[in-house]
Protein backbone atom coordinates (compact mmCIF):
# COMPACT_ATOMS: atom_id res chain seq x y z
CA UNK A 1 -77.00 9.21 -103.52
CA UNK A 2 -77.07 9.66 -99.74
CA UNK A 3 -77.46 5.83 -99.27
CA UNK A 4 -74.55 5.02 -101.22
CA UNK A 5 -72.62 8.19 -98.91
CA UNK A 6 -73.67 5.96 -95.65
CA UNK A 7 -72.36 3.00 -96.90
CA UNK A 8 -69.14 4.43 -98.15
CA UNK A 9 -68.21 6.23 -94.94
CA UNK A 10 -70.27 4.54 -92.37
CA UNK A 11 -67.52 2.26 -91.02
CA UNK A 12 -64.74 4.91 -91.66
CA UNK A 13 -66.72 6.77 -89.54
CA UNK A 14 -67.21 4.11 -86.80
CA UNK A 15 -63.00 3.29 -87.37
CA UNK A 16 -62.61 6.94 -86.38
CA UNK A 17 -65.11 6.40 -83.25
CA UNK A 18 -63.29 3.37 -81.30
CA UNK A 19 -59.55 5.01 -82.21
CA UNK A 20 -60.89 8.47 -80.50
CA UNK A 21 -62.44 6.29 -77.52
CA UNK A 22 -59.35 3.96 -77.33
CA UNK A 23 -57.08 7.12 -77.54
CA UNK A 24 -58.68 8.82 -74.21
CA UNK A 25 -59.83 5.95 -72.26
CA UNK A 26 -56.71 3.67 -71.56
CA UNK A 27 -55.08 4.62 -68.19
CA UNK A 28 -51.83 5.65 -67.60
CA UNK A 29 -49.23 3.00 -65.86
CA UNK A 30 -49.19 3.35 -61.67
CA UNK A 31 -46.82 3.66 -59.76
CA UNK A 32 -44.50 1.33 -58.29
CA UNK A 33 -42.21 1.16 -55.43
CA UNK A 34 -39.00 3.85 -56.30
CA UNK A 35 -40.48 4.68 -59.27
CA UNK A 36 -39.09 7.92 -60.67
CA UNK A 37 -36.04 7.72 -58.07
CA UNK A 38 -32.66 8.53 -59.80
CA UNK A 39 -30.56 6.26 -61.43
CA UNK A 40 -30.03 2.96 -59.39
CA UNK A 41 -31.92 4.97 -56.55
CA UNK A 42 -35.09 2.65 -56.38
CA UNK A 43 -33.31 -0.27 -54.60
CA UNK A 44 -33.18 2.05 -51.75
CA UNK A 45 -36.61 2.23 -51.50
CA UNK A 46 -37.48 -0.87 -52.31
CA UNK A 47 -35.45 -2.23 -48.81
CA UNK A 48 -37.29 0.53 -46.61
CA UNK A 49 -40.76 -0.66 -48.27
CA UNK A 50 -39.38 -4.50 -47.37
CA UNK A 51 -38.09 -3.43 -43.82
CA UNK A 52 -40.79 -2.00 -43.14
CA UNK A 53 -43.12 -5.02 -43.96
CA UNK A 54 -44.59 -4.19 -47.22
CA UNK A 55 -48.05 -4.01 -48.37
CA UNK A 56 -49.11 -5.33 -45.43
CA UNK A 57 -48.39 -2.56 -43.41
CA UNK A 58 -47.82 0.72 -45.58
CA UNK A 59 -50.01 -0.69 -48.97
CA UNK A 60 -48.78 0.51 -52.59
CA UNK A 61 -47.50 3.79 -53.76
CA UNK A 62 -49.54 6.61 -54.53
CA UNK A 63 -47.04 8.61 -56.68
CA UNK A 64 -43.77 8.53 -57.83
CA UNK A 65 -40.93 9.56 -55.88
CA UNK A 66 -40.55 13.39 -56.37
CA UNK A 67 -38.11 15.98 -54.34
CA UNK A 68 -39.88 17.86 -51.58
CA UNK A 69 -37.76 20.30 -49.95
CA UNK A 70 -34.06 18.56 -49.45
CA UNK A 71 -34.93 15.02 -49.79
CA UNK A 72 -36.86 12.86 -52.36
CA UNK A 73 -40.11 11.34 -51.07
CA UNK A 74 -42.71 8.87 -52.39
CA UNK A 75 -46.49 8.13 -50.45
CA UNK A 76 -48.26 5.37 -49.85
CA UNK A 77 -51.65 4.48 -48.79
CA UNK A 78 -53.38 0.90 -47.17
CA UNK A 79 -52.05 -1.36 -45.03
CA UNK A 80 -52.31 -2.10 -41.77
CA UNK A 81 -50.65 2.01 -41.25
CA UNK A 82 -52.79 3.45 -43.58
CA UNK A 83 -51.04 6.65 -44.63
CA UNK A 84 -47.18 6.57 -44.76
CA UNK A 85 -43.78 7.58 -46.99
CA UNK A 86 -40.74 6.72 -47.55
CA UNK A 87 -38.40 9.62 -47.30
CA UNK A 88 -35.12 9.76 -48.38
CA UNK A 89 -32.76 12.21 -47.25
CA UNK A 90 -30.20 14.08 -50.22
CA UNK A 91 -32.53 11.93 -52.44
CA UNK A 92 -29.37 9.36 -52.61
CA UNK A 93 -28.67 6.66 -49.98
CA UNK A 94 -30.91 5.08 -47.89
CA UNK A 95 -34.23 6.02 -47.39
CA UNK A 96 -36.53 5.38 -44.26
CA UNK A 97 -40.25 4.69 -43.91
CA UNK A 98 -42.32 7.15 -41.56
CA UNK A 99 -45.91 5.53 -41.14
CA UNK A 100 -48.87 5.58 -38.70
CA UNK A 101 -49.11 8.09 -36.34
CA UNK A 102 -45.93 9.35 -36.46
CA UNK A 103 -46.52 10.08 -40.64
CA UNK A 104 -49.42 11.86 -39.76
CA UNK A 105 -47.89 14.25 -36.97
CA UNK A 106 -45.27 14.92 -39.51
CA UNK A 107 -47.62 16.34 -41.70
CA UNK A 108 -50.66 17.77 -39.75
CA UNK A 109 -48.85 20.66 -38.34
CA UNK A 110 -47.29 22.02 -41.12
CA UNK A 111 -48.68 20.03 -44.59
CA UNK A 112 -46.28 20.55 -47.11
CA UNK A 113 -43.80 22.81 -45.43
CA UNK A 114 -43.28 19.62 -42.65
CA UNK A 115 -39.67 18.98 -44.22
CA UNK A 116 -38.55 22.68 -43.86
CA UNK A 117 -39.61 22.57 -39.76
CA UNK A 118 -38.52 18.85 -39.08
CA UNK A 119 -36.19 17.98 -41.64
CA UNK A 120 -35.83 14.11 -43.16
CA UNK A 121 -35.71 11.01 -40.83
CA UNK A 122 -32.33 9.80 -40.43
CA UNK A 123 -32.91 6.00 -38.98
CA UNK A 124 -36.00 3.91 -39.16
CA UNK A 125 -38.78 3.61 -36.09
CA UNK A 126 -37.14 1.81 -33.24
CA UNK A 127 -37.99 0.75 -29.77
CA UNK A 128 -36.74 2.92 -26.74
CA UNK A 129 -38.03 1.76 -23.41
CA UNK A 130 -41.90 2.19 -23.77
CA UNK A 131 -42.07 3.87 -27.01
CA UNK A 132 -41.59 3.76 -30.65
CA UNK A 133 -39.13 6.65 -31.70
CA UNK A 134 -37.52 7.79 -34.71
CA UNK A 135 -34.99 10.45 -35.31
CA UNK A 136 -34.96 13.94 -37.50
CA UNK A 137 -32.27 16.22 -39.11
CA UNK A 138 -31.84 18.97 -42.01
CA UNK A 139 -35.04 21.51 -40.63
CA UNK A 140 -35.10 24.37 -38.77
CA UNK A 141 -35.49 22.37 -35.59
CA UNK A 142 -32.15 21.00 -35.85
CA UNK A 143 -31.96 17.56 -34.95
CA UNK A 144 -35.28 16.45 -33.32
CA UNK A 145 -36.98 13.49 -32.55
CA UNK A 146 -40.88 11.93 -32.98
CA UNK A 147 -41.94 9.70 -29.78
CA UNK A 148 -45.03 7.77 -29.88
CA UNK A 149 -45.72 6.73 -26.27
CA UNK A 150 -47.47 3.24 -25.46
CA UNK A 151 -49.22 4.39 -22.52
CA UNK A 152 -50.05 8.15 -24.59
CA UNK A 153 -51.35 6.90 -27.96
CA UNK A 154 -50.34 9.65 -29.88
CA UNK A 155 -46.98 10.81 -31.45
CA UNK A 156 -45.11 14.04 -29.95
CA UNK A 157 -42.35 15.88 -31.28
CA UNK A 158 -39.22 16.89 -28.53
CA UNK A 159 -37.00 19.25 -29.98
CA UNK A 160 -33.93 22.27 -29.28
CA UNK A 161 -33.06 22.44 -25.61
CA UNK A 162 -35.84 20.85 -24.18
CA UNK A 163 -34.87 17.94 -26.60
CA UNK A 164 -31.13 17.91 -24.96
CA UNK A 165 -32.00 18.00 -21.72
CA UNK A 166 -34.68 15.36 -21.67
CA UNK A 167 -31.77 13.27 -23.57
CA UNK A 168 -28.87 14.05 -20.94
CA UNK A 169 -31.41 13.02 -17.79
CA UNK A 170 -32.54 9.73 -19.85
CA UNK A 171 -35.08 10.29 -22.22
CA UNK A 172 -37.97 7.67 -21.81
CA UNK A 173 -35.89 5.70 -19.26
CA UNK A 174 -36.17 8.79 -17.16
CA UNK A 175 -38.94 9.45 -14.97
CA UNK A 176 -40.63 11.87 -17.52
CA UNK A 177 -41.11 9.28 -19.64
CA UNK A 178 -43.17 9.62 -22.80
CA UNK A 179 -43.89 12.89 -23.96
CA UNK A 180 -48.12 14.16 -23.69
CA UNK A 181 -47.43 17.14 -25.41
CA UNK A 182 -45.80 19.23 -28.25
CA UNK A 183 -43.60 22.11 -27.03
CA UNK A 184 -45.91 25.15 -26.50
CA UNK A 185 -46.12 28.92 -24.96
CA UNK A 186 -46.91 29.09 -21.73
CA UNK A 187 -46.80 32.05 -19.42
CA UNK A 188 -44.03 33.48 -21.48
CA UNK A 189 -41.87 30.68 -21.48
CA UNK A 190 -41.74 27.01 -23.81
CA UNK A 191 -43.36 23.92 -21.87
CA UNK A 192 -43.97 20.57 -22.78
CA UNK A 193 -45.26 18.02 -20.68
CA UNK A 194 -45.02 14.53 -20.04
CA UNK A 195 -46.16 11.28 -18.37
CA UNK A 196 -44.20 12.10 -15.20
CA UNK A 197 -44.05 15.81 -15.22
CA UNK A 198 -43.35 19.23 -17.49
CA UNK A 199 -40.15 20.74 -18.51
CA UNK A 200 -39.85 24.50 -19.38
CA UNK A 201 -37.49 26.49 -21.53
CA UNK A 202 -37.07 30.30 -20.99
CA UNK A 203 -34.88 30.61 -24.10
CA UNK A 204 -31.48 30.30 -21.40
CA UNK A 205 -31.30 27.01 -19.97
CA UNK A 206 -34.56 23.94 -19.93
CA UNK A 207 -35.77 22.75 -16.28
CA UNK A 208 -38.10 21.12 -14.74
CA UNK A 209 -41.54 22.67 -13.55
CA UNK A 210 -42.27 21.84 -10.25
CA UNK A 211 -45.52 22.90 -8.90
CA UNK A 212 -48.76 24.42 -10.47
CA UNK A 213 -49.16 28.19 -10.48
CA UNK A 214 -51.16 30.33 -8.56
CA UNK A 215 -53.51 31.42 -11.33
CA UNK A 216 -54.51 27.38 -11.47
CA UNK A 217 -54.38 26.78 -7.94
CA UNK A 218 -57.11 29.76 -7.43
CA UNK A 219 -59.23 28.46 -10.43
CA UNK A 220 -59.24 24.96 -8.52
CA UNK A 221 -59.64 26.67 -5.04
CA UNK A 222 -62.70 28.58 -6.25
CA UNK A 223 -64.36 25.39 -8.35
CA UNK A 224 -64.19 23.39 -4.99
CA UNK A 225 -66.11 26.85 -3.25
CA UNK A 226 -68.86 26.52 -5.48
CA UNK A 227 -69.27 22.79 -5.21
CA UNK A 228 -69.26 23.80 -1.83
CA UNK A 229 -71.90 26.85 -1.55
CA UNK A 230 -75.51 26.70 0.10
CA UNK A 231 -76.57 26.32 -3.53
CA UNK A 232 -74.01 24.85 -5.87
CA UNK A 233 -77.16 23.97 -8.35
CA UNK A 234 -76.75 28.05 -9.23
CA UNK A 235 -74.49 30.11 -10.79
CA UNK A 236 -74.74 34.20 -9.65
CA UNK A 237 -72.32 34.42 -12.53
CA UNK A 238 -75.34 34.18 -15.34
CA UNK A 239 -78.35 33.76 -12.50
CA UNK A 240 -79.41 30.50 -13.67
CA UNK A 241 -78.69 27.14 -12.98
CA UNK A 242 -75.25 25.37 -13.33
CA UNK A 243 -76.41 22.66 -15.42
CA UNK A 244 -75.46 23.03 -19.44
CA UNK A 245 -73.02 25.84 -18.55
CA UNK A 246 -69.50 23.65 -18.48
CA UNK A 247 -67.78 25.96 -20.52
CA UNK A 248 -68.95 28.72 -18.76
CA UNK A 249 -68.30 27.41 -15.73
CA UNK A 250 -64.71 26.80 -16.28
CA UNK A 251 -64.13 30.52 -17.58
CA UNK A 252 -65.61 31.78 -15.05
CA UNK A 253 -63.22 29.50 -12.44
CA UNK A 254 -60.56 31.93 -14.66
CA UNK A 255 -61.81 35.37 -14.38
CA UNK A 256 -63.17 35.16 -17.72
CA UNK A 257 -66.25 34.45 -20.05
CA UNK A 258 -67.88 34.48 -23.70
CA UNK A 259 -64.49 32.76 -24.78
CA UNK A 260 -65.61 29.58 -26.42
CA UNK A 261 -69.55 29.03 -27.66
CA UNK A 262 -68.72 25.38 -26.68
CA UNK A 263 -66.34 23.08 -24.74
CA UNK A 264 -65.82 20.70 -27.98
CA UNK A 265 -64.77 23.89 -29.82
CA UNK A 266 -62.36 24.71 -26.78
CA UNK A 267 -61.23 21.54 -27.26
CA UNK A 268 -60.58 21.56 -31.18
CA UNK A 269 -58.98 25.06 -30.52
CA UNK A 270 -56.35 23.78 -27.58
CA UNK A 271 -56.03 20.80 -29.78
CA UNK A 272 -55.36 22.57 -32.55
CA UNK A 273 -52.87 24.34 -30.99
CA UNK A 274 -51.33 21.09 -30.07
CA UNK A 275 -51.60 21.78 -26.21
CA UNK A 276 -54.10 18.45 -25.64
CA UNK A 277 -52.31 16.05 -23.10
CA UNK A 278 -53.98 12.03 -23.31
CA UNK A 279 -52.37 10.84 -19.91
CA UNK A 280 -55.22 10.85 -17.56
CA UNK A 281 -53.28 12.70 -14.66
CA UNK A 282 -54.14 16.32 -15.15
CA UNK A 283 -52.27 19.22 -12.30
CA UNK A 284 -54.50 20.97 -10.23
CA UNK A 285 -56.37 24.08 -12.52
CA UNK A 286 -55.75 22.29 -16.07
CA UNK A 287 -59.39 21.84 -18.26
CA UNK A 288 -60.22 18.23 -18.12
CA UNK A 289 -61.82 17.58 -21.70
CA UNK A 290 -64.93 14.88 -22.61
CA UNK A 291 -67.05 14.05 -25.68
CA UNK A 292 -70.38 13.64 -25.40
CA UNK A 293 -73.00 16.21 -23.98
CA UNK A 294 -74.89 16.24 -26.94
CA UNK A 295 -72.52 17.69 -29.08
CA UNK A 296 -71.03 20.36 -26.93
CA UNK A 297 -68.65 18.34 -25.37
CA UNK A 298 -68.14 18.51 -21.48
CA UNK A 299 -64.93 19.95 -19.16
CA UNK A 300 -64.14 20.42 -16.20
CA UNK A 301 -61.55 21.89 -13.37
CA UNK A 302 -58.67 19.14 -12.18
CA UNK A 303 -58.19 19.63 -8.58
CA UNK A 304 -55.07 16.89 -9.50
CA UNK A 305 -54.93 14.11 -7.53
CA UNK A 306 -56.98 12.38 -10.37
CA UNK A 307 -60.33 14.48 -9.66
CA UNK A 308 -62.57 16.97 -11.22
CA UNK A 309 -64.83 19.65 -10.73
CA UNK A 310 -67.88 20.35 -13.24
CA UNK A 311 -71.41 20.50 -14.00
CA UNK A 312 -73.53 18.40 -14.44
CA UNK A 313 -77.02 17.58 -16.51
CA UNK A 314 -78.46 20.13 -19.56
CA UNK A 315 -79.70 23.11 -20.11
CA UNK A 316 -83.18 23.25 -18.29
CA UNK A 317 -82.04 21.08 -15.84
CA UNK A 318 -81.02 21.99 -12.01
CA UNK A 319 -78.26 19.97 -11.04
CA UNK A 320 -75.13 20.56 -8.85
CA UNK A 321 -71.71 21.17 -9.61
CA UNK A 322 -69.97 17.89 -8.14
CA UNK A 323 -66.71 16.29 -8.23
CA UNK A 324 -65.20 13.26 -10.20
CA UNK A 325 -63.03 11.02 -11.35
CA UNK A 326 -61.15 11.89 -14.75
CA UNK A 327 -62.33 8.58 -16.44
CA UNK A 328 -65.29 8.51 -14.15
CA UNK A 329 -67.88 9.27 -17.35
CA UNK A 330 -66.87 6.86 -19.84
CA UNK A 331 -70.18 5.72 -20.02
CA UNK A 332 -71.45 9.03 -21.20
CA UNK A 333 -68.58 11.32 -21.96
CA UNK A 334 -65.67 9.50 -23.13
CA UNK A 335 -62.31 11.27 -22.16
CA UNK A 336 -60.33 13.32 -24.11
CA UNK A 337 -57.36 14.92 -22.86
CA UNK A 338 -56.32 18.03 -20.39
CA UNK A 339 -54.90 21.20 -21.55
CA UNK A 340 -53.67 24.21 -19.44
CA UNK A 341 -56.00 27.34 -20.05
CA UNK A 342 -55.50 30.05 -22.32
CA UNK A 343 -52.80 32.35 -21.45
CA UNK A 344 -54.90 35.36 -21.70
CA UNK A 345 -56.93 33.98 -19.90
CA UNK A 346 -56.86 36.61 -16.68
CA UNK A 347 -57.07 33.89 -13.44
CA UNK A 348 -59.11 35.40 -10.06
């Protein structure tokens, strides 16, 4: 009786098998340039995908176009770009593609709320003087505009007054040039800096900043005494030897300490906080940042002019504080960037 059972419903049995495994194993379609745009809306982003140079630079699509804040937007991944989208303001009309390192400033300050800040881009990239550009409307920035600067490597965002001043004096024909830096706080006013100097906003009227402050001039003054002193292997600060104490030593140059366990977590925190400049030509009292130093990183004191003051060697080690060129350590500590210390920061 039971053999006769297995023979009956044996291959029912294995029918039932391959429909359940064919059922939950065949993949769903992907997706395809403009696919799940509205009506007759793909075309548009089909021609931004072929201005833009196709797979070769920006790869394939990742999703389908969906709405994100007051646009339509679809991602794609590969290429020579790697991460980019093609954004469409309205979600009708043309569409542009943001990609590279312009993409991922959009995106790395405020994830999915970019749109509401910066808006949608209303042109495609495009030279201007040194520079690849492209312009934003629709956020709460007004209109606003991403610059990725040859000679900086990075993207930077210029926006509100600063942005209309820096276009009435020339933008990057000017002598400012590129922008090194997002718009930050700085000693209760907006700065941002840039190849060939620093603007500040005081929430009147934007101008340009002219000379360092006193705070950074005495931070610079008193890293030069120390390289300087009858000892500068010693700090009186900790009573032990200079060597392995960068970060220290650089707090200290500001009135301060026990800020920051490390100078490569200084560095991820000004970073961070988008206040990293890449030019190599740091004012006097700004915190020169390096790799390296075993994993701690390394910084220093500008004294401008293109030179630093720091430590130098490990912990355990009795070496003196000495002076430098920015891009001096390469060969050990690759450069990072400068950055303005912490406004709370007291000074001397």
């Amino acid at each position: 009786m039971s053999t006769r059972k297995r023979v009956a419903f044996g291959p029912l049995f294995v029918l039932m098998v391959t429909f359940i495994v064919v059922t939950f194993t065949t993949p769903a379609s992907a997706a395809s340039v403009g696919s799940g745009a509205t009506v007759g809306g793909s075309i548009y982003f089909t021609d931004a995908y072929n201005r833009i140079g196709g797979s070769t630079f920006i790869g394939g699509a990742i999703n389908d176009v969906h709405p994100w804040g007051a646009g339509c937007n679809q991602d794609f991944s590969g290429g020579r770009y790697g991460g980019s989208a093609i954004m469409q303001p309205g979600c009708r009309g043309i569409a542009h593609p943001v990609v590279g390192k312009t993409w991922q400033h959009f995106i790395e300050r405020f994830g999915g709320g970019a749109v509401s800040w910066y808006g949608y881009p209303q042109n495609d990239s495009h030279r201007w003087g040194n520079a690849w550009v492209q312009d934003f409307n629709g956020g709460n920035y007004g209109w606003n505009i991403m610059i990725y600067g040859d000679a900086v490597g990075r993207t930077h965002n210029i926006r509100g007054d600063i942005w209309r001043y820096y276009r009435t004096v020339g933008g990057m024909s000017s002598s400012l040039g590129a922008p090194t830096s997002d718009e930050y706080n700085w000693n209760g006013v907006s700065r941002q800096d840039f190849i060939g100097g620093s603007l500040v906003w005081n929430g009147t009227t934007t101008q340009p900043l002219t000379s360092t402050t006193p705070r950074n001039q005495r931070a610079a003054n008193w890293a030069v005494a120390e390289k300087n002193s009858p000892d500068p292997t010693w700090s009186d600060q900790s009573g032990s030897p200079w060597s392995g104490q960068c970060e220290f030593f650089v707090e200290v140059a500001f009135g301060t300490s026990g800020q920051f366990p490390s100078a490569i977590a200084h560095y991820w925190w000004q970073r961070n906080a988008g206040r990293i400049h890449t030019d190599t030509n740091p004012p006097v009292g700004a915190l020169v940042f390096y790799d390296g130093g075993g994993g701690y990183g390394h910084v220093g004191v500008s004294l401008g002019s293109g030179q630093v003051v720091s430590t130098q060697g490990f912990l355990g080690q009795r070496l003196p504080v000495w002076q430098h060129g920015v891009t001096a350590l390469q060969a050990t500590n690759p450069y990072l960037g400068w950055a303005y210390a912490p406004d709370n920061w007291p000074g001397r």
